[in-house]
C-alpha atoms as a PDB file:
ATOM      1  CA  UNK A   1     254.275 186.245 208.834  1.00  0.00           C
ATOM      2  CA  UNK A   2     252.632 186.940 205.463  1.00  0.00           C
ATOM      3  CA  UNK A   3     249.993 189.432 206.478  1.00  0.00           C
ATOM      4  CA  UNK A   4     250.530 191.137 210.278  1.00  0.00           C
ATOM      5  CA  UNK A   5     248.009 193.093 212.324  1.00  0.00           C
ATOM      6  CA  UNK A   6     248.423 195.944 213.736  1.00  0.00           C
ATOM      7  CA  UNK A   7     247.148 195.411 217.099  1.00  0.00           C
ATOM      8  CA  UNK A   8     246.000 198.807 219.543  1.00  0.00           C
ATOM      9  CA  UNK A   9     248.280 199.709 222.175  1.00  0.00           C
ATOM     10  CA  UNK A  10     245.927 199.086 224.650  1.00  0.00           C
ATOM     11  CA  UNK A  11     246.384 195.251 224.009  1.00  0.00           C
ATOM     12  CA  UNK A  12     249.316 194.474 225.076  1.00  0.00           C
ATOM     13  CA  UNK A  13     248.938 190.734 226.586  1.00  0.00           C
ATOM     14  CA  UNK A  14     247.483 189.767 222.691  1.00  0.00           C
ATOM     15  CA  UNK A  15     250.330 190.942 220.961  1.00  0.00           C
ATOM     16  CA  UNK A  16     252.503 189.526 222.984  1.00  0.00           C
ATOM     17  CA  UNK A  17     251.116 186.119 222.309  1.00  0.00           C
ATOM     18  CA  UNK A  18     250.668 186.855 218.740  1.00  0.00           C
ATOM     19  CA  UNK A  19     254.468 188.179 218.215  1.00  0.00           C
ATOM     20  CA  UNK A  20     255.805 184.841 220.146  1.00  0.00           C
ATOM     21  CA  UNK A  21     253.569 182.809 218.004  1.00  0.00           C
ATOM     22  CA  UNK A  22     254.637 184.844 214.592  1.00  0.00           C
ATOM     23  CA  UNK A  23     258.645 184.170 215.882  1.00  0.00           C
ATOM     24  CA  UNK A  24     257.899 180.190 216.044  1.00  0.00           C
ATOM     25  CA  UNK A  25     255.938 179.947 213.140  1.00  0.00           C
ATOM     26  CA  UNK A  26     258.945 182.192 211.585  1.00  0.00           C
ATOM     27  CA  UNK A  27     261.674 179.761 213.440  1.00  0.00           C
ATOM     28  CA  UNK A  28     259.876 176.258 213.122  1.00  0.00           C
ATOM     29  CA  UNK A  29     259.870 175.921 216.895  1.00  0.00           C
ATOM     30  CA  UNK A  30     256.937 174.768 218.735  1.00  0.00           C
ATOM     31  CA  UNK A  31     255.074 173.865 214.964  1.00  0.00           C
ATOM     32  CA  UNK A  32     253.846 170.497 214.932  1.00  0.00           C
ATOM     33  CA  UNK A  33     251.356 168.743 212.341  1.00  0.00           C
ATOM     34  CA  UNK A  34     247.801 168.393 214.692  1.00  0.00           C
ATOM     35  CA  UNK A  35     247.509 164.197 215.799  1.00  0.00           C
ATOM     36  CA  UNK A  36     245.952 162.502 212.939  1.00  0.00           C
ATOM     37  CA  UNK A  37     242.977 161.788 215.539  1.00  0.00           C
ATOM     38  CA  UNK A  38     242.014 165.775 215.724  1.00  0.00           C
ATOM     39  CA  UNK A  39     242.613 166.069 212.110  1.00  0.00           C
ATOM     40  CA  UNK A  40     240.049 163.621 211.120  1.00  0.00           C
ATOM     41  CA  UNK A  41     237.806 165.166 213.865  1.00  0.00           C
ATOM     42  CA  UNK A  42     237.805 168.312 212.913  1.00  0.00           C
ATOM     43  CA  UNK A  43     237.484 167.208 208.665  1.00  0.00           C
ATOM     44  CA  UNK A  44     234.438 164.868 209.948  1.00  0.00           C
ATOM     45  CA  UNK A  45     233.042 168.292 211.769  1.00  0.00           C
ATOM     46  CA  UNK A  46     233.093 170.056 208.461  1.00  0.00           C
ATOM     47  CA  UNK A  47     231.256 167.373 206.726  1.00  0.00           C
ATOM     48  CA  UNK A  48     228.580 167.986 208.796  1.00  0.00           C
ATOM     49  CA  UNK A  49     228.380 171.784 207.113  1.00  0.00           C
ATOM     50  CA  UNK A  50     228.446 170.954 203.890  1.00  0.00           C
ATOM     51  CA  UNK A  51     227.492 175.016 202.974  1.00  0.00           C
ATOM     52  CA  UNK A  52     230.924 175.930 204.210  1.00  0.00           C
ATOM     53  CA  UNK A  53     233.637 177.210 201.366  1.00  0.00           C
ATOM     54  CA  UNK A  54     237.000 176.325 203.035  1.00  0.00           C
ATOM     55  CA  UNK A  55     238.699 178.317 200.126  1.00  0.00           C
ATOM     56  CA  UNK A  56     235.899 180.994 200.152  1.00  0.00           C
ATOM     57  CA  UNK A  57     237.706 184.621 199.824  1.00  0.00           C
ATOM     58  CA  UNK A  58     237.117 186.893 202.604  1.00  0.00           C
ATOM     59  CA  UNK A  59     234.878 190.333 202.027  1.00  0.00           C
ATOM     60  CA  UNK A  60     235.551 192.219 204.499  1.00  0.00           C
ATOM     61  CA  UNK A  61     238.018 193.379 207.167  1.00  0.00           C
ATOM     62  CA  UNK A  62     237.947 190.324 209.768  1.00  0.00           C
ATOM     63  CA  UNK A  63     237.804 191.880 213.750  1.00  0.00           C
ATOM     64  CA  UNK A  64     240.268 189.181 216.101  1.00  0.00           C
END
């Protein structure tokens, strides 16, 4: 993964899912394009916030 997180000890169930997710996007496996259906869904949903900047650089450090 281009840019990984250091996640807190503390949080162990989290980084577990985000290390098995960074080893499939990494592998292919389990990656699949979304159904066109929820693709056109969700593009329809941002038409409806037309002040949103898809490509819109980040500020600030981003909390998950």
């Amino acid at each position: 993964m281009a840019n990984r997180t250091t996640i807190e000890h503390s949080h162990t169930l989290p980084q577990a899912f985000l290390t098995l997710l960074d080893r499939d996007i990494d592998t292919g496996a389990n990656v699949r394009p979304l159904p066109e259906d929820l693709a056109q869904f969700m593009l329809a949903q941002i038409a409806l916030l037309p002040s949103v900047d898809l490509d819109e650089a980040f500020e600030a450090d981003i909390d998950l």
